[in-house]
C-alpha atoms as a PDB file:
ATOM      1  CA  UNK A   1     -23.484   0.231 -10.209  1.00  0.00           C
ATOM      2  CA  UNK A   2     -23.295  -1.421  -6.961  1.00  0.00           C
ATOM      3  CA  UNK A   3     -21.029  -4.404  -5.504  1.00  0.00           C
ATOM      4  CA  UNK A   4     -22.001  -7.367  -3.265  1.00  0.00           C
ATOM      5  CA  UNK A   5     -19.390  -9.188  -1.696  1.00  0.00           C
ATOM      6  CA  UNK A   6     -20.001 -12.492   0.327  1.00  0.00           C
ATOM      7  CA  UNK A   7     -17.391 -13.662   2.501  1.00  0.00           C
ATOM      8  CA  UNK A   8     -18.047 -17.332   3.908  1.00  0.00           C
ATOM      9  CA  UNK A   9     -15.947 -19.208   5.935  1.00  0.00           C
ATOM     10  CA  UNK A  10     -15.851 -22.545   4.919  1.00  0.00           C
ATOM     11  CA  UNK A  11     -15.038 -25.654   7.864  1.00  0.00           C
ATOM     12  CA  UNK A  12     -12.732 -27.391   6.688  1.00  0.00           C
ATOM     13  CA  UNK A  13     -14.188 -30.778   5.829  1.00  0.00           C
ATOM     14  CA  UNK A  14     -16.852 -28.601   4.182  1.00  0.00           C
ATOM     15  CA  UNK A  15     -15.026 -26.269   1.691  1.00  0.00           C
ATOM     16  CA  UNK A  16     -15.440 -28.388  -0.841  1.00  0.00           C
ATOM     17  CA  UNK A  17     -18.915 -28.709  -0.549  1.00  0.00           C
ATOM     18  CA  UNK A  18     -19.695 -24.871  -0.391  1.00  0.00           C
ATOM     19  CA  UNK A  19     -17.336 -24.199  -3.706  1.00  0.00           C
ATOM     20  CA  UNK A  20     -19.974 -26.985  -5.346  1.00  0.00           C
ATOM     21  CA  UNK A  21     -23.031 -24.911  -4.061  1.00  0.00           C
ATOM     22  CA  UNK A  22     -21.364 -21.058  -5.221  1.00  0.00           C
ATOM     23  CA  UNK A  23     -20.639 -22.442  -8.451  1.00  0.00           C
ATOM     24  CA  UNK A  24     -24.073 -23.947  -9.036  1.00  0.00           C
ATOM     25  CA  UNK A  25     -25.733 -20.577  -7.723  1.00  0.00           C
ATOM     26  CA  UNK A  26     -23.146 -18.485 -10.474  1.00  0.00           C
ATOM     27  CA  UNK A  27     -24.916 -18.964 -13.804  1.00  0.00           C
ATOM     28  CA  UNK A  28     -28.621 -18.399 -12.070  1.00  0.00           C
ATOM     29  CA  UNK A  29     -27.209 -15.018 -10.663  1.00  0.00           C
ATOM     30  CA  UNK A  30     -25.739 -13.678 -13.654  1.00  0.00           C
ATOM     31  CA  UNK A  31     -29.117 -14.566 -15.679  1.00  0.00           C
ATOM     32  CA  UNK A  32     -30.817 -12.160 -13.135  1.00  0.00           C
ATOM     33  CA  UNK A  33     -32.049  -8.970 -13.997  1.00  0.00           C
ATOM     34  CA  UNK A  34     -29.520  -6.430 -13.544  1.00  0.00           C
ATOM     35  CA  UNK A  35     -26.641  -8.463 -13.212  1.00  0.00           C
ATOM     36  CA  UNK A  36     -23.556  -7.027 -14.371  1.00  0.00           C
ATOM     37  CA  UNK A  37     -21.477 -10.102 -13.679  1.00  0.00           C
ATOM     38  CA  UNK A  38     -20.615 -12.451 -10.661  1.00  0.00           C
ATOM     39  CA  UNK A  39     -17.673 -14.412  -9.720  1.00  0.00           C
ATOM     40  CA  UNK A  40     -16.587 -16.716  -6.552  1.00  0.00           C
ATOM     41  CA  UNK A  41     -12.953 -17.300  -5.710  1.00  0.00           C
ATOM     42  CA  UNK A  42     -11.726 -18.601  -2.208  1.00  0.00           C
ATOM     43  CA  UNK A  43      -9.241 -16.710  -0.327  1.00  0.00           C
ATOM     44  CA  UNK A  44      -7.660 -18.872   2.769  1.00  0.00           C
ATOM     45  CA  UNK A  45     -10.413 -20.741   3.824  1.00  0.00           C
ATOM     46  CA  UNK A  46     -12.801 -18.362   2.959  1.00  0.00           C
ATOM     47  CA  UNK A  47     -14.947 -18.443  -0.256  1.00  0.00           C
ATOM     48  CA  UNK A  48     -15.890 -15.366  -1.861  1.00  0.00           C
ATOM     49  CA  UNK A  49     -19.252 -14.179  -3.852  1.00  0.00           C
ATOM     50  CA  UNK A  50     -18.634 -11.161  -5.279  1.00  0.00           C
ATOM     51  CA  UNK A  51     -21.437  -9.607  -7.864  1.00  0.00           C
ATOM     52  CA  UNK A  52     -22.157  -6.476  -9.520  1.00  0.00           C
ATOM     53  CA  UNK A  53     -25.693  -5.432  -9.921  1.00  0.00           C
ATOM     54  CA  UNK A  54     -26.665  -2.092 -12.271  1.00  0.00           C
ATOM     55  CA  UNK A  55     -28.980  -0.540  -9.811  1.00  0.00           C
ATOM     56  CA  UNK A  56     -29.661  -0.850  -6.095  1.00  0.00           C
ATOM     57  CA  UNK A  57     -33.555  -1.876  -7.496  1.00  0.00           C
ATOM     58  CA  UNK A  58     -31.666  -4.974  -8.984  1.00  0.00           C
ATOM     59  CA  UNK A  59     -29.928  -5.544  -6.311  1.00  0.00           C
ATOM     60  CA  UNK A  60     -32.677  -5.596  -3.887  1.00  0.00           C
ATOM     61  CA  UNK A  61     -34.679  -8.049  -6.633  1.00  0.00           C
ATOM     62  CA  UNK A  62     -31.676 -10.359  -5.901  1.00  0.00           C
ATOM     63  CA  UNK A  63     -31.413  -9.940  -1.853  1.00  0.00           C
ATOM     64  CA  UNK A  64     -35.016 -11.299  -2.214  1.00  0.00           C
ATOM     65  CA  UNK A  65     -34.053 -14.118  -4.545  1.00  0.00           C
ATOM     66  CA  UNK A  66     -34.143 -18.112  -4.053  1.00  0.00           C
ATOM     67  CA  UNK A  67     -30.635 -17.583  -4.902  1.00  0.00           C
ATOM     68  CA  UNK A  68     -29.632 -15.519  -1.989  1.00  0.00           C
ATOM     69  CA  UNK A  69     -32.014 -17.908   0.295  1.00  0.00           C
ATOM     70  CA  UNK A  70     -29.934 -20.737  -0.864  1.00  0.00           C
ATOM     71  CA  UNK A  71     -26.465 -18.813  -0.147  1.00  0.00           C
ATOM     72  CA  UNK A  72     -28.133 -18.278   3.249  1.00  0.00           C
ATOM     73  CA  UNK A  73     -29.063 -21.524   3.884  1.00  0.00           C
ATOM     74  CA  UNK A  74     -25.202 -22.693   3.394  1.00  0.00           C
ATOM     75  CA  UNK A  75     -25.176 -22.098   7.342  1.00  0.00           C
ATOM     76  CA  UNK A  76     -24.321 -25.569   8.462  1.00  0.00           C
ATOM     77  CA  UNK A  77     -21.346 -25.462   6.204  1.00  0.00           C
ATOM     78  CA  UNK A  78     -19.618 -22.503   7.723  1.00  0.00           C
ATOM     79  CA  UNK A  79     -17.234 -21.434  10.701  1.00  0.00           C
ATOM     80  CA  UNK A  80     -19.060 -18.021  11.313  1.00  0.00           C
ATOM     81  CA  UNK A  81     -22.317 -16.664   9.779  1.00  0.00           C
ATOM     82  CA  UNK A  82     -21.642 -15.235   5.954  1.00  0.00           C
ATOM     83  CA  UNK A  83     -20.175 -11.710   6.093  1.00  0.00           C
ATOM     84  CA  UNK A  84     -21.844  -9.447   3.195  1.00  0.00           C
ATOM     85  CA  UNK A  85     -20.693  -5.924   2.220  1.00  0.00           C
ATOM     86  CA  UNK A  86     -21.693  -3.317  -0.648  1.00  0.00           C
ATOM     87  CA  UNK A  87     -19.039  -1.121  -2.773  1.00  0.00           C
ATOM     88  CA  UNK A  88     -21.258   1.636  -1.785  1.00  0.00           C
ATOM     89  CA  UNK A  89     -20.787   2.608   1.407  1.00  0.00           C
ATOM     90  CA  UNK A  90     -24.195   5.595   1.617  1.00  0.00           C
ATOM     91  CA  UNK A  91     -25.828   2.095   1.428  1.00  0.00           C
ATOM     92  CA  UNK A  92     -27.307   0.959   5.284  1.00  0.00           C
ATOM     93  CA  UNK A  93     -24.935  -2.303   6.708  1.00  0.00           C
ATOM     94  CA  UNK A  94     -25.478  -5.096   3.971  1.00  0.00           C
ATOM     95  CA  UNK A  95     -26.533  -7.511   6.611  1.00  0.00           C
ATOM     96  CA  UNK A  96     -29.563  -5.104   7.449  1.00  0.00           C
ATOM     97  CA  UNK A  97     -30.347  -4.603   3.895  1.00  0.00           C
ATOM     98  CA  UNK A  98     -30.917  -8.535   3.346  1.00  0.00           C
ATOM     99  CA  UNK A  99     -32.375  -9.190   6.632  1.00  0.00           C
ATOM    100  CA  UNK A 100     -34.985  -6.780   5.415  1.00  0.00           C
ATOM    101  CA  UNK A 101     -35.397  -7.888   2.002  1.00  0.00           C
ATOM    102  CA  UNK A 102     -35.544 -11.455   3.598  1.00  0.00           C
ATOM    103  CA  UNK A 103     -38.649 -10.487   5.991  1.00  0.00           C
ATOM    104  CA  UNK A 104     -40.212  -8.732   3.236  1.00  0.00           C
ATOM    105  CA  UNK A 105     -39.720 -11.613   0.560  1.00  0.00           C
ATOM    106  CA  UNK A 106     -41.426 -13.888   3.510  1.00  0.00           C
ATOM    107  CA  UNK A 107     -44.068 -11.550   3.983  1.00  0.00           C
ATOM    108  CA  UNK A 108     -45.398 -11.187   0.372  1.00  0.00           C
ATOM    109  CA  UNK A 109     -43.667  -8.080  -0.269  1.00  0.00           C
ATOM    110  CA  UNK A 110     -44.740  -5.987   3.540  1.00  0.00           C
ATOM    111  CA  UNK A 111     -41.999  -4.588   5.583  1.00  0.00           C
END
């Protein structure tokens, strides 16, 4: 079982906003493959993602998701780009893991 945690800093005329899009992304995650569960809360001014995927193979089916591009995309509503970090720490730095899965997802599936 591993554990992905989003952290994104909401502006502040724009928390709103990003709480809409996490809560419309919720249900599609937790129908994915693998999904244990997923929940957002805010803490400060900071929204959190946090989901639990049954194997790092579901997880990486997820980093290549629309879902996760959409999460991405939530750029423009943010303070400082989304920080992401796995429960497991033998895991490489989250943000390389999705930065790969990313390139890979663009590129039909070649690293």
């Amino acid at each position: 079982m591993i554990a992905l945690m989003a952290h994104l800093t909401a502006r502040l005329d724009k928390r709103e906003e990003l709480l809409q899009t996490l809560h419309a992304l919720l249900e599609d995650i937790k129908v994915q493959p693998g999904c244990q569960d997923c929940l957002v809360g805010m803490h400060g001014d900071a929204a959190l993602l946090f989901s639990v995927w049954e194997s790092q193979t579901a997880l990486e089916r997820h980093l290549r998701s629309e879902q996760l591009g959409i999460l991405l995309g939530t750029s423009g509503l943010l303070t400082e780009p989304p920080r992401f970090r796995f429960s497991d720490s033998a895991l490489p730095e989250a943000s390389e893991v999705i930065e790969r899965a990313r390139r890979e997802a663009v590129n039909g599936g070649a690293s």
